[in-house]
Protein backbone atom coordinates (compact mmCIF):
# COMPACT_ATOMS: atom_id res chain seq x y z
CA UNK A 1 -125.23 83.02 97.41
CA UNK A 2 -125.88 81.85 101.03
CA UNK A 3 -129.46 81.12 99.92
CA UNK A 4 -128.24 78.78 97.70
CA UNK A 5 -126.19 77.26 100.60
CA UNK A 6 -129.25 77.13 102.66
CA UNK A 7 -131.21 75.68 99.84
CA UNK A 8 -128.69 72.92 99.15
CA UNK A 9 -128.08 72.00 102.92
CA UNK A 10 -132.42 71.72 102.89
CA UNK A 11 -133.18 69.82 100.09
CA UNK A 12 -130.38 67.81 99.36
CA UNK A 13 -128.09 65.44 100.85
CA UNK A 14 -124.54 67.21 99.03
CA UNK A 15 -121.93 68.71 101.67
CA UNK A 16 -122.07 72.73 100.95
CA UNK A 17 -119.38 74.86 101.99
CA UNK A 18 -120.25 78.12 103.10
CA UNK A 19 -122.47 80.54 105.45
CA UNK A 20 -126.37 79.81 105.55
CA UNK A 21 -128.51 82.61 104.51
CA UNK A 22 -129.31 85.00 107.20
CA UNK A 23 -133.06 84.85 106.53
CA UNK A 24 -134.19 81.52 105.72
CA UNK A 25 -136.73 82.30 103.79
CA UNK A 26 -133.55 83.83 100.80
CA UNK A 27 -133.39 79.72 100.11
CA UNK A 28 -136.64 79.97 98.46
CA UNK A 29 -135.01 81.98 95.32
CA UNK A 30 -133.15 78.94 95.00
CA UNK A 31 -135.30 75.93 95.09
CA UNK A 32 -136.22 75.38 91.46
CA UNK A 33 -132.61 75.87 90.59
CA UNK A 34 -131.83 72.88 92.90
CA UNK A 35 -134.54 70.92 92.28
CA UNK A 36 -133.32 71.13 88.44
CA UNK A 37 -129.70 69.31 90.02
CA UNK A 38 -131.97 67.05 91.94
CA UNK A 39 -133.67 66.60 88.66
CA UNK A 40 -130.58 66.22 86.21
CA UNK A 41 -129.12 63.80 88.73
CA UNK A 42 -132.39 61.51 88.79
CA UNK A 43 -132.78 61.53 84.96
CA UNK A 44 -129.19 60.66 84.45
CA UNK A 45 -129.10 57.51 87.01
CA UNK A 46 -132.64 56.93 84.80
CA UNK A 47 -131.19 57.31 81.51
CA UNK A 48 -127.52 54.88 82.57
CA UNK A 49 -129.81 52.28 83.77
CA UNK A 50 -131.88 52.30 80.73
CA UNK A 51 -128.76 50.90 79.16
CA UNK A 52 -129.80 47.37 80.18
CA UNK A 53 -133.10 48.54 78.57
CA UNK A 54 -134.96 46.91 81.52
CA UNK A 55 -137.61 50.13 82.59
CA UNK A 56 -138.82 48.69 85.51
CA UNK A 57 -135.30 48.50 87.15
CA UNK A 58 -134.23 52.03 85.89
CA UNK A 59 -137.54 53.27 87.41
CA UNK A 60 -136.80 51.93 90.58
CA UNK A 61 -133.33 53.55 90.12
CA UNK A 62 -134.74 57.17 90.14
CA UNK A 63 -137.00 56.81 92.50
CA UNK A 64 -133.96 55.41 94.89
CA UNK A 65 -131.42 58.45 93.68
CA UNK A 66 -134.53 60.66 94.60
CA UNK A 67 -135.05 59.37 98.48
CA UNK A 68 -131.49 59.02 99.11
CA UNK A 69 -130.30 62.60 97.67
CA UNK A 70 -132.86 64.19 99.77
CA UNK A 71 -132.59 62.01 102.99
CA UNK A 72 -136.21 61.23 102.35
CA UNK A 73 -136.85 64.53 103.53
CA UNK A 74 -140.08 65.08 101.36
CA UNK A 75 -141.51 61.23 101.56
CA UNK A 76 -141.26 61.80 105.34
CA UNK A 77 -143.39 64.90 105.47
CA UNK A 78 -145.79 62.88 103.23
CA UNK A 79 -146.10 60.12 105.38
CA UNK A 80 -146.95 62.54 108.38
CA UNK A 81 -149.04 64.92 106.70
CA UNK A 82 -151.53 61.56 105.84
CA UNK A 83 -151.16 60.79 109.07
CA UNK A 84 -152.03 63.97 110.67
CA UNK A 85 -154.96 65.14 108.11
CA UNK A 86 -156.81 61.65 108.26
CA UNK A 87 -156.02 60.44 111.97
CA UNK A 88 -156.80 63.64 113.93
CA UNK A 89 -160.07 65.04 115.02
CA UNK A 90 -159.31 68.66 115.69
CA UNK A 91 -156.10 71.12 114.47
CA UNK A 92 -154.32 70.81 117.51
CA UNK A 93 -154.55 66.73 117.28
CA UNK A 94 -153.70 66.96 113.77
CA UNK A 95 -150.52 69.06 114.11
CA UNK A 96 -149.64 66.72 117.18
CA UNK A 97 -149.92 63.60 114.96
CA UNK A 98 -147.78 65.16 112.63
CA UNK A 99 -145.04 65.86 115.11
CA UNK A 100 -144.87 62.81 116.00
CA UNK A 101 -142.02 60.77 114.18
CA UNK A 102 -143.44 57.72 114.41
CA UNK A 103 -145.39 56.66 110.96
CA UNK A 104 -148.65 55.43 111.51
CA UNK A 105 -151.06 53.20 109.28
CA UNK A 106 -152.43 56.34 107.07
CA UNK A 107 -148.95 56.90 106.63
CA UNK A 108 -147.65 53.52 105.63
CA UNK A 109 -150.43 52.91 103.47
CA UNK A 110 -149.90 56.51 101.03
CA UNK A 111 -145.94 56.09 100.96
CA UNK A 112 -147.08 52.61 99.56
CA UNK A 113 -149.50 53.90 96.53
CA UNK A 114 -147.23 56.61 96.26
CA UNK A 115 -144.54 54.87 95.41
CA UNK A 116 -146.23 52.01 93.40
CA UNK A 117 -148.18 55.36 91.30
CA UNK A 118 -144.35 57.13 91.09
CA UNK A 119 -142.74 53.87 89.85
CA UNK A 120 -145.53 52.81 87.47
CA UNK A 121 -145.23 56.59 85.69
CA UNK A 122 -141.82 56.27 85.68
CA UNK A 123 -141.68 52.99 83.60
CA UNK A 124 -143.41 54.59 81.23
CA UNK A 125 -141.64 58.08 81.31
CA UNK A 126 -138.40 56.27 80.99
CA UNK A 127 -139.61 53.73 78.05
CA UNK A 128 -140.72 56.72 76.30
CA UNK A 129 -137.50 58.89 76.94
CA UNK A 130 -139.30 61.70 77.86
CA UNK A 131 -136.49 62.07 80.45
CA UNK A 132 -137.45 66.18 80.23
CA UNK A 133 -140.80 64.93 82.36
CA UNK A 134 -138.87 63.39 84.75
CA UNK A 135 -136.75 66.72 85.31
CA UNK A 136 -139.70 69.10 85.17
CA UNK A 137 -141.33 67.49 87.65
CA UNK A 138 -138.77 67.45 90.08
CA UNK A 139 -138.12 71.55 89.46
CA UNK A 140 -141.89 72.47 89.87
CA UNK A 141 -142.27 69.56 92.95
CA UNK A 142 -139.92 72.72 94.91
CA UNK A 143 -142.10 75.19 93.30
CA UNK A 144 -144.88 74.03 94.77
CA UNK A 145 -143.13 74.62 98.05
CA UNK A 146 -142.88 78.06 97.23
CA UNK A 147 -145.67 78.77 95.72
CA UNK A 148 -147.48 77.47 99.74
CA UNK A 149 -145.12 79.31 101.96
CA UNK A 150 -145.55 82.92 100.15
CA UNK A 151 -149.56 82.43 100.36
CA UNK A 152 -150.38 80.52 103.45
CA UNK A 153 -149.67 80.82 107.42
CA UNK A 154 -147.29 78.88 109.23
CA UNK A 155 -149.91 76.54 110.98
CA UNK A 156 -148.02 75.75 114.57
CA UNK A 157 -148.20 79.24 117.24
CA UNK A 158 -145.54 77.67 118.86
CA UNK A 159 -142.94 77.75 115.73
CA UNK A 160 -141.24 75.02 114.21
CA UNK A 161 -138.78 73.71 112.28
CA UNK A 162 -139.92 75.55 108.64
CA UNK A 163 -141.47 78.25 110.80
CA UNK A 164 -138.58 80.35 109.97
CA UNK A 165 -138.58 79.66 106.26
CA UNK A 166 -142.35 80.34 105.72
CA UNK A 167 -142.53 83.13 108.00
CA UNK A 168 -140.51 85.72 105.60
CA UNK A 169 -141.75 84.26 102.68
CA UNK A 170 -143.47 86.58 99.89
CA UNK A 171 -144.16 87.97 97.04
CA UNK A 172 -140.07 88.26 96.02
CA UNK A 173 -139.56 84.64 96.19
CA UNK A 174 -142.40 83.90 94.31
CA UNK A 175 -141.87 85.65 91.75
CA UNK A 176 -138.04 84.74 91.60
CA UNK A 177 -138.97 80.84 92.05
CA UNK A 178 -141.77 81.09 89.20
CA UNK A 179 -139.42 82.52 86.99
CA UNK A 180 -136.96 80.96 87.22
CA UNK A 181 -139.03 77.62 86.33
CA UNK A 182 -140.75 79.26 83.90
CA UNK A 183 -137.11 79.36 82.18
CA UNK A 184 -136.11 75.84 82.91
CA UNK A 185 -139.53 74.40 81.58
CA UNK A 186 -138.55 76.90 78.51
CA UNK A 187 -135.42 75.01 77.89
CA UNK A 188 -136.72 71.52 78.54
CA UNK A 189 -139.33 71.41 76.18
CA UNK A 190 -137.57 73.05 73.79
CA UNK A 191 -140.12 76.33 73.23
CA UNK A 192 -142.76 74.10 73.04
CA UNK A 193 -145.95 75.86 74.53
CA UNK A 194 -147.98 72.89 74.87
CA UNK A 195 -146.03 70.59 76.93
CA UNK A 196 -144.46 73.63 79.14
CA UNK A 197 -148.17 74.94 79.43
CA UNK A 198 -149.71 71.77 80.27
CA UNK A 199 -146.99 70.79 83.35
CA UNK A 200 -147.12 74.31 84.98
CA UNK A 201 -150.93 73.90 84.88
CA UNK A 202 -151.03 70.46 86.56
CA UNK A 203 -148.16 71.80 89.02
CA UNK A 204 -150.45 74.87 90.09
CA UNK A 205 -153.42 72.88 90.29
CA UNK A 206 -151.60 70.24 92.60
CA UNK A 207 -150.44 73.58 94.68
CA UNK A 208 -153.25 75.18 94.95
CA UNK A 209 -155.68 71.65 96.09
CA UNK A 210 -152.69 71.12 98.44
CA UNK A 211 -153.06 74.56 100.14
CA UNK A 212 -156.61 74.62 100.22
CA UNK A 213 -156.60 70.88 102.02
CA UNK A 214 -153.81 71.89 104.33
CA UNK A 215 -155.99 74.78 104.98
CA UNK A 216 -159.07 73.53 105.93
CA UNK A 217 -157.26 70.82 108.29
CA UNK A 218 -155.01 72.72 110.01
CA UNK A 219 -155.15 76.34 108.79
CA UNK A 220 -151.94 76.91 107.61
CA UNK A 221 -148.90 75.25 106.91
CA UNK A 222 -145.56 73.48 107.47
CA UNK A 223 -142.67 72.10 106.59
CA UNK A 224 -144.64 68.57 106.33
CA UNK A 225 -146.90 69.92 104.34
CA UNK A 226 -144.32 71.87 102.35
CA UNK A 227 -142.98 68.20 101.66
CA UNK A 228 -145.55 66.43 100.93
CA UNK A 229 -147.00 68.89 98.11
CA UNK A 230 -143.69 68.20 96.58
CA UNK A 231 -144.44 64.78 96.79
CA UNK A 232 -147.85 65.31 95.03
CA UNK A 233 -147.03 67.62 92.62
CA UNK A 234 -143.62 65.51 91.26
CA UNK A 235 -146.50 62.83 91.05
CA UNK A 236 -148.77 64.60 89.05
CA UNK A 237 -146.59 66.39 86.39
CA UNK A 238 -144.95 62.25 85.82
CA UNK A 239 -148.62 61.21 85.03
CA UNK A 240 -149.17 64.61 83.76
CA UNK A 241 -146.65 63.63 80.86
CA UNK A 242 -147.38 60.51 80.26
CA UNK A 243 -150.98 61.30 79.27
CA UNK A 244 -150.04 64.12 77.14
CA UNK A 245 -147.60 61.87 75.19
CA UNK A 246 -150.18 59.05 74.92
CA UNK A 247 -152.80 60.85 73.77
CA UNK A 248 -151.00 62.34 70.82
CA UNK A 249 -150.36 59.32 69.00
């Protein structure tokens, strides 16, 4: 159980009593199970604000509960990572960038059309009350974060922050992390293939462009990039659901 520990105290915001994991890299086993709270907790604040059937304002709402029961964790490492990949030259400028706390222009401007895409998804999510979107996004936004630290390298030499999370990563905590989603996504969508199909598709897909980008700017990974894949892929599987409602009826 100190994995869970771990991957409460990393994602989340909630005061966890208990030893941390003595390998880092144990918390892994538990991130879809804890992005499922994060998930239950955003969909419920969604679903009581929906009471004053206003959309806009119970969008906002989730996107709110989401930044503040993660200390912004994941937006940060967004920010940084569009810093980094589009205002450095070389790998060793880019992973400086990044480093740097300090949000620049690239940064400001994607936590804007992130946001304005997130919220403009949600309205629609939440009108719909296809609050089991909103959940499964949130689960496979930490699978994605698996799914890069058991393939890729940690980028920085020098070791950092997630350096000793990525580092032990593997083929056990991807297959515990998958299945475990592949479970949740089971129960949200009640059985049904389609849907459950169609969101771990766009979710490995978001993954797997991540990786490749992160890759070819600063071979490897870390814990920025880590976060903002979440970021991307919670994005995606939103819009992801969206479209598949709308274009059934």
């Amino acid at each position: 159980m100190r994995g869970l520990v771990t991957a409460l105290r990393t994602l989340t915001v909630l005061p966890v009593p208990g030893k941390e994991a003595t390998r880092f890299c144990n918390a892994f086993h538990w991130f879809p199970v804890v992005g499922l709270l994060l998930g239950l907790i955003q969909a419920g604040v969604g679903y009581l604000l929906m009471v004053f059937g206003w959309s806009e304002f119970a969008a906002a709402g989730v996107l709110l509960a989401g930044v503040l029961s993660t200390r912004g964790i994941h937006v940060d490492g967004f920010a940084d990572v569009a810093d980094g990949f589009f205002g450095g030259g070389s790998v060793e400028r880019r992973l400086r960038i990044m480093k740097d706390s300090a949000v620049g222009s690239f940064g400001a401007l994607a936590l804007v059309l992130l946001f304005i895409f997130k919220w403009v998804i949600l309205v629609k999510l939440l009108s719909l009350g296809l609050y089991d979107w909103v959940v499964s996004g949130i689960v496979l936004a930490r699978l994605s974060q698996v799914l890069l630290a058991s393939s890729l390298p940690y980028a920085r030499s020098e070791g950092g922050t997630a350096s000793g999370f990525v580092e032990g990563a593997g083929l056990p905590h991807l297959v515990s992390s998958v299945s475990v989603s592949v479970i949740v996504l089971f129960v949200l969508f009640d059985g049904m293939l389609l849907p459950f199909g169609f969101a771990l598709l766009v979710a490995s897909v978001s993954a797997g462009l991540s990786g490749f980008l992160s890759l070819k700017k600063i071979q490897g990974v870390t814990g920025d990039v880590l976060g903002a894949s979440s970021e991307i892929t919670e994005a995606l599987v939103w819009g992801a659901g969206a479209l598949f409602f709308m274009s059934r009826f």
